[in-house]
N, C-alpha and C. Protein backbone atom coordinates (compact mmCIF):
# COMPACT_ATOMS: atom_id res chain seq x y z
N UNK A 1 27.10 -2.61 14.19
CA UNK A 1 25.96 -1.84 14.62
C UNK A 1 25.32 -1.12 13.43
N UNK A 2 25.98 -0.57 12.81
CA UNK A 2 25.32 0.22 11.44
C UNK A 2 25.70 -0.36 10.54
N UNK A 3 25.22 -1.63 10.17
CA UNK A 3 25.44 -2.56 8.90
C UNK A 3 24.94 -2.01 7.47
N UNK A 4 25.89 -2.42 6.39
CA UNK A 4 25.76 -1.76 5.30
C UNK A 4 24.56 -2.78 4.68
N UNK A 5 23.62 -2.45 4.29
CA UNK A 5 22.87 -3.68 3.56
C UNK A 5 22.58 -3.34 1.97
N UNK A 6 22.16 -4.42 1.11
CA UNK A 6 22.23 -4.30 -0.15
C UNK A 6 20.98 -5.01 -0.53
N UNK A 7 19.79 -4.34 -1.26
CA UNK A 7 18.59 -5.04 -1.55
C UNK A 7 19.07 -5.30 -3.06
N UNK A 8 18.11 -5.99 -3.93
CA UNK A 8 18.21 -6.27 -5.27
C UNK A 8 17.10 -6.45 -5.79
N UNK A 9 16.72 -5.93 -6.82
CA UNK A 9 15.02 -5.62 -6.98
C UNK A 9 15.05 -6.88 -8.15
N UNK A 10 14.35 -7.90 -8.16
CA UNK A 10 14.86 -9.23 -9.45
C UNK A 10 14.31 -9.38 -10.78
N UNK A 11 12.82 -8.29 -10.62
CA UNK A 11 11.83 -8.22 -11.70
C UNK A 11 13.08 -7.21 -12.37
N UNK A 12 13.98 -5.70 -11.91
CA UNK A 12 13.63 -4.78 -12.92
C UNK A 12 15.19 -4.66 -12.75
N UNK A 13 16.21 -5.51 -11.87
CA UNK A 13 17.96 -5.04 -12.00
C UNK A 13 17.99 -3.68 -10.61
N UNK A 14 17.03 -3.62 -10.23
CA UNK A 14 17.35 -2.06 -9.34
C UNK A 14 18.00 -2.31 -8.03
N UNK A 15 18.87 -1.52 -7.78
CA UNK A 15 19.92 -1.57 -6.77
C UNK A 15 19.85 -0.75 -5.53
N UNK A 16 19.35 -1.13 -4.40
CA UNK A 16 19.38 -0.31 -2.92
C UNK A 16 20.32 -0.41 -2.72
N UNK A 17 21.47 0.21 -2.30
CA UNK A 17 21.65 0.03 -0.42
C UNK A 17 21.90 1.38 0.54
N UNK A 18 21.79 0.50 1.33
CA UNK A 18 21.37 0.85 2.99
C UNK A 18 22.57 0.93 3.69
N UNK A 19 23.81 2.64 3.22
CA UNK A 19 24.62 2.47 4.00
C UNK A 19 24.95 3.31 5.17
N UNK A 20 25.93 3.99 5.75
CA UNK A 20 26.55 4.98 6.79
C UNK A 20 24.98 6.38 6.28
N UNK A 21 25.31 6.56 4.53
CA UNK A 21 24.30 7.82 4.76
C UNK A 21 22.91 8.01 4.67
N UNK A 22 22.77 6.39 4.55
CA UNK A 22 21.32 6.12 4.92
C UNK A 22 21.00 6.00 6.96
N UNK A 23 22.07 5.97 7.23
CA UNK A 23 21.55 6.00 8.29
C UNK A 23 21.51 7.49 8.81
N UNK A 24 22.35 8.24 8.47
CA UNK A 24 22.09 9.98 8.61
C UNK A 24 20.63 10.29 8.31
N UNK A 25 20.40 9.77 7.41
CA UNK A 25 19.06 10.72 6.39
C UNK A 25 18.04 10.07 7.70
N UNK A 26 17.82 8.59 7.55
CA UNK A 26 17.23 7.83 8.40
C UNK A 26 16.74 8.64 9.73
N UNK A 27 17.90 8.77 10.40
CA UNK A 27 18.03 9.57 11.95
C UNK A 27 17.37 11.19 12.05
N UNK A 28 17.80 11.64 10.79
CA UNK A 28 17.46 12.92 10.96
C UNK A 28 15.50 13.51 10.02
N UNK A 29 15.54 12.28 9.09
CA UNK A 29 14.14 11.93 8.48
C UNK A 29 13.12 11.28 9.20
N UNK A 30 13.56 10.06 10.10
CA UNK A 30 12.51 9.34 11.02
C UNK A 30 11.45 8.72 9.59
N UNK A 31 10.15 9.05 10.02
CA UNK A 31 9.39 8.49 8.94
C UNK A 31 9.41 8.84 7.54
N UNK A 32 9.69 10.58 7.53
CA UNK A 32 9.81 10.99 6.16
C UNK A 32 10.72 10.29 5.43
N UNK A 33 11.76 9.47 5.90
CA UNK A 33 12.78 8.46 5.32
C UNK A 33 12.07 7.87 4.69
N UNK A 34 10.92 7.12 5.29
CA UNK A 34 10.58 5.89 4.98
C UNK A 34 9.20 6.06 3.96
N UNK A 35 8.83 7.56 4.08
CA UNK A 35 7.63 7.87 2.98
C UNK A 35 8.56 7.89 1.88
N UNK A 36 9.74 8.42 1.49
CA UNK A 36 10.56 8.70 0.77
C UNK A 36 10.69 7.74 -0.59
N UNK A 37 10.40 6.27 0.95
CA UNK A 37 11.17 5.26 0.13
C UNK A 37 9.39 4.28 -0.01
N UNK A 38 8.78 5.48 -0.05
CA UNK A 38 7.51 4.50 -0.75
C UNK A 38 6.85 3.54 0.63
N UNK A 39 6.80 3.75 1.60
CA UNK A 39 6.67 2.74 2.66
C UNK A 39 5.81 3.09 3.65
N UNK A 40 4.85 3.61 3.16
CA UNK A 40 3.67 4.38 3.65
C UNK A 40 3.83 4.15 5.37
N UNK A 41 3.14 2.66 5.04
CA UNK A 41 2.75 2.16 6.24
C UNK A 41 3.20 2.22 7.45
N UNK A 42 5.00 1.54 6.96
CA UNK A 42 5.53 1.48 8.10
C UNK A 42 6.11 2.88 8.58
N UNK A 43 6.13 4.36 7.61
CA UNK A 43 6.07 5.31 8.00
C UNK A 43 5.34 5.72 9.64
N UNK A 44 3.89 5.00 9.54
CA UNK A 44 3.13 5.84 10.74
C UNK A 44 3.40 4.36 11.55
N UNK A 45 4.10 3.23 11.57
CA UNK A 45 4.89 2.92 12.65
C UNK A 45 6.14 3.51 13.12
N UNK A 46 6.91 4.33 12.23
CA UNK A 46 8.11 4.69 12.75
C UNK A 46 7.55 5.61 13.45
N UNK A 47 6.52 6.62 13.50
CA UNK A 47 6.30 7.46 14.10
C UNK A 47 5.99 6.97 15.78
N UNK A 48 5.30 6.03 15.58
CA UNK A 48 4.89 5.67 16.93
C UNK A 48 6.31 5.26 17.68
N UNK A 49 7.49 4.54 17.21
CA UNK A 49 8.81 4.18 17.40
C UNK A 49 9.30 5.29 17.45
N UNK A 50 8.93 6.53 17.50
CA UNK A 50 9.81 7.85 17.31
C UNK A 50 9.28 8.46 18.42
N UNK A 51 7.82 8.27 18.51
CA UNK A 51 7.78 8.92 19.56
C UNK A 51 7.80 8.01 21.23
N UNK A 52 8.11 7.03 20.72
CA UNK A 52 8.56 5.91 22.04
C UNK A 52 10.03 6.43 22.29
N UNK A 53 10.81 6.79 21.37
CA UNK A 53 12.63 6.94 21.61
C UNK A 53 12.58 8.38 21.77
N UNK A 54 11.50 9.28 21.44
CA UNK A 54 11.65 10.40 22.17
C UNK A 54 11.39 11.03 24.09
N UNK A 55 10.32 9.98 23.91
CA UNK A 55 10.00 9.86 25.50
C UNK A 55 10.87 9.00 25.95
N UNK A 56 11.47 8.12 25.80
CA UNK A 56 12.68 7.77 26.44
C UNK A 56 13.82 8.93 26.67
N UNK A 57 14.22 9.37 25.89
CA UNK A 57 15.30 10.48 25.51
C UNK A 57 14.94 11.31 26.96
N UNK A 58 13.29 11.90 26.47
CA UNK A 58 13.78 13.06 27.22
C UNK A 58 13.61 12.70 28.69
N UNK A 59 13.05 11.37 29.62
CA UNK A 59 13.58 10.67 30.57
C UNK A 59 14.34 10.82 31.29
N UNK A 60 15.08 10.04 30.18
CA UNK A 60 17.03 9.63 30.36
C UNK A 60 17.42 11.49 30.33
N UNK A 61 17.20 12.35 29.85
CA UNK A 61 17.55 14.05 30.56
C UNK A 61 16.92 14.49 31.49
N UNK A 62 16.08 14.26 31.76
CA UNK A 62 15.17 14.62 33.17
C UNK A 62 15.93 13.66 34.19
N UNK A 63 16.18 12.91 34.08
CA UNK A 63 16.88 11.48 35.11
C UNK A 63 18.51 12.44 35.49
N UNK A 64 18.96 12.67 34.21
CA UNK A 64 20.54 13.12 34.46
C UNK A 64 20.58 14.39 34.89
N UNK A 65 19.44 15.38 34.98
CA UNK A 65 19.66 16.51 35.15
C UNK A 65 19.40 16.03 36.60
N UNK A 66 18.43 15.44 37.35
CA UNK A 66 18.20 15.15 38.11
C UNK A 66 19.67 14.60 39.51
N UNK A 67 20.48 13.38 38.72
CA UNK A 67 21.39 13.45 39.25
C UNK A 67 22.35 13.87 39.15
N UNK A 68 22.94 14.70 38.16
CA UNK A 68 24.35 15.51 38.06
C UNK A 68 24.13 17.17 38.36
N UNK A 69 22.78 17.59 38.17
CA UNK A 69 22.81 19.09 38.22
C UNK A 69 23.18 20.01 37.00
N UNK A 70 23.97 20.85 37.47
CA UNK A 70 24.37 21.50 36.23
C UNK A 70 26.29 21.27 35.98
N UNK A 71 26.55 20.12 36.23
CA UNK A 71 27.71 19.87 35.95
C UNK A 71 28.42 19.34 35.19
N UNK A 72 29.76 19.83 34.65
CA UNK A 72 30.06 18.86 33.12
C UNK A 72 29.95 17.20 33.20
N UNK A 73 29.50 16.73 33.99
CA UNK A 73 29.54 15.43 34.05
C UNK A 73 27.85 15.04 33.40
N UNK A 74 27.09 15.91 33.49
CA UNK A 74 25.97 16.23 33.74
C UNK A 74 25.66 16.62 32.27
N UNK A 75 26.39 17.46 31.46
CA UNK A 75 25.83 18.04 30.12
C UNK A 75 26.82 16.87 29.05
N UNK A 76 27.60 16.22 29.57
CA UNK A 76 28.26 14.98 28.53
C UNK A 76 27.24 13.57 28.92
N UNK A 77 26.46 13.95 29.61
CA UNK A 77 25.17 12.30 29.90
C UNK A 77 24.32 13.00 28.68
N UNK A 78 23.71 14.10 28.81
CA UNK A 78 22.72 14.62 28.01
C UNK A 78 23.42 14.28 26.75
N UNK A 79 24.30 15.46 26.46
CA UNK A 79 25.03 14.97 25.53
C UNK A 79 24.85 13.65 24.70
N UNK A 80 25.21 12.55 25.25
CA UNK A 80 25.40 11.03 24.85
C UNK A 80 24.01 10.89 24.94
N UNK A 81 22.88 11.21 25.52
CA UNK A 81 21.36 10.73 25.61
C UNK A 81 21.16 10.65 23.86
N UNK A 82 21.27 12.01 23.31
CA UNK A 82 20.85 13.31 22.44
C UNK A 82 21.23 11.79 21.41
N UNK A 83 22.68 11.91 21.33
CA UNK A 83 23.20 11.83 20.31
C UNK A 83 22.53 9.71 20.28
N UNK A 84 22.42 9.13 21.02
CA UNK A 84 21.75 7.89 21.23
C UNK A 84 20.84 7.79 20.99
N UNK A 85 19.63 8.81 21.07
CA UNK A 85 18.54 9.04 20.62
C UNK A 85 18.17 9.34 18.92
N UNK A 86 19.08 9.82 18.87
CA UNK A 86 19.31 9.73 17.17
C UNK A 86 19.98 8.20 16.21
N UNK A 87 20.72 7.80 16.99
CA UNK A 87 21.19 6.82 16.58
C UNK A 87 20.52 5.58 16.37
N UNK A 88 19.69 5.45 17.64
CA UNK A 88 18.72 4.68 17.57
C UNK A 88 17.53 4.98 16.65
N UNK A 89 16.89 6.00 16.40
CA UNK A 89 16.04 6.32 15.09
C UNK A 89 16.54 5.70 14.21
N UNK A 90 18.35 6.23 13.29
CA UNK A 90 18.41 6.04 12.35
C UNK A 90 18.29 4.39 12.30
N UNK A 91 18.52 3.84 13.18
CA UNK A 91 18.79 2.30 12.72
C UNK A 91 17.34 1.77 12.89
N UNK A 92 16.41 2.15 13.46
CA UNK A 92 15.07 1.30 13.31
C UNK A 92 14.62 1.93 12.01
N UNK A 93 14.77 3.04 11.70
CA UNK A 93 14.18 2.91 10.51
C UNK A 93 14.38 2.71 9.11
N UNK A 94 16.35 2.09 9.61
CA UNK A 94 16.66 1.56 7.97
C UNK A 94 16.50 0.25 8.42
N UNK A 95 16.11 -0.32 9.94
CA UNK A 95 15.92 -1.73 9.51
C UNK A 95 14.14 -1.73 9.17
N UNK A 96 13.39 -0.54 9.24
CA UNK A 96 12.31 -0.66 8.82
C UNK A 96 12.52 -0.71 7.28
N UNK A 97 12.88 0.04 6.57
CA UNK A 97 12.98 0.53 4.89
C UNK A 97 13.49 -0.94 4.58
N UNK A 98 14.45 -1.80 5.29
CA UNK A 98 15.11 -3.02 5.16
C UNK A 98 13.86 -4.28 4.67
N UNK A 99 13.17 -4.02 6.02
CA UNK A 99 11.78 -5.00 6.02
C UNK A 99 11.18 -5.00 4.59
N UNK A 100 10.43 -3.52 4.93
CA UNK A 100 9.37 -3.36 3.74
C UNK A 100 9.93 -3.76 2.29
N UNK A 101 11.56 -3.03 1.71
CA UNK A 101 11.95 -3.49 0.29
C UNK A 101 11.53 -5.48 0.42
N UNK A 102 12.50 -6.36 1.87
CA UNK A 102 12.20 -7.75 1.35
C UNK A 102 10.70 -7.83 1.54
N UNK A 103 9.76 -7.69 1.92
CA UNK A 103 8.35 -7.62 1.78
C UNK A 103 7.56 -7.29 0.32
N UNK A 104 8.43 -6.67 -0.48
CA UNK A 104 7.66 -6.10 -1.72
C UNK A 104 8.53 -7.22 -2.71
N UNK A 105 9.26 -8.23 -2.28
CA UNK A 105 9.90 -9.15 -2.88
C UNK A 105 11.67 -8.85 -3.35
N UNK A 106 12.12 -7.81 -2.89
CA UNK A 106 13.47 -7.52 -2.78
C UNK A 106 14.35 -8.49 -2.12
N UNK A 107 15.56 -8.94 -2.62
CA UNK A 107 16.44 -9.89 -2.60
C UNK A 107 17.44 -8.77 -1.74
N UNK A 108 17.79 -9.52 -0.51
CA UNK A 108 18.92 -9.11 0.38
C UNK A 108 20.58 -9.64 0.02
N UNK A 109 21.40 -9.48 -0.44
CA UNK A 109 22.81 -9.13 -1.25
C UNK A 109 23.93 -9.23 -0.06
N UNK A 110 24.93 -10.20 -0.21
CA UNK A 110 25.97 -9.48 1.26
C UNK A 110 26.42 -7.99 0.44
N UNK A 111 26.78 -7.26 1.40
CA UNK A 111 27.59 -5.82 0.98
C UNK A 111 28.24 -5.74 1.58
């Protein structure tokens, strides 16, 4: 699920990768990740992808509050929403940063 990836830049020797704390930064950066990494564009797509997994999110808590109430069964759904909702950010937008490096001619590496 959170694959380590390894770009290789061929003009200049330069070395990405894309691992566990790229996906932190990723999750908790959203697009600023991806301005970070020079990627303008697909920046103001992650946004639109950010704010698609946020309106899902808060859904999926309106849905659970809906059927559990205020019960611990009820704040461990939210709970798991929260933390899914992040998870899913971080990984669309290192498989976005993923795209754009092989797009600018970056060589993909097993890691």
């Amino acid at each position: 699920m959170l694959n380590t990836y390894r770009l290789d830049n061929p003009e200049t020797d330069e070395v990405l990768v894309l691992d566990r704390r790229s996906y932190i930064w990723a999750a908790l950066g959203g697009p600023f990740y991806l301005v970070a990494k020079q990627l303008y564009l697909l920046a103001i797509a992650m946004v639109v992808v950010m704010a698609a997994i946020g309106a899902g999110a808060v859904v999926g808590l309106a849905f659970s509050v809906y059927l559990f109430d205020a019960s611990l069964t009820g704040l461990i759904t939210m709970l798991a929403i929260v933390i899914a909702a992040f998870v899913l950010n971080g990984i669309v937008a290192v498989r976005l940063v993923r795209y754009g490096y092989r797009r600018k001619g970056w060589e993909e590496q097993r890691a």
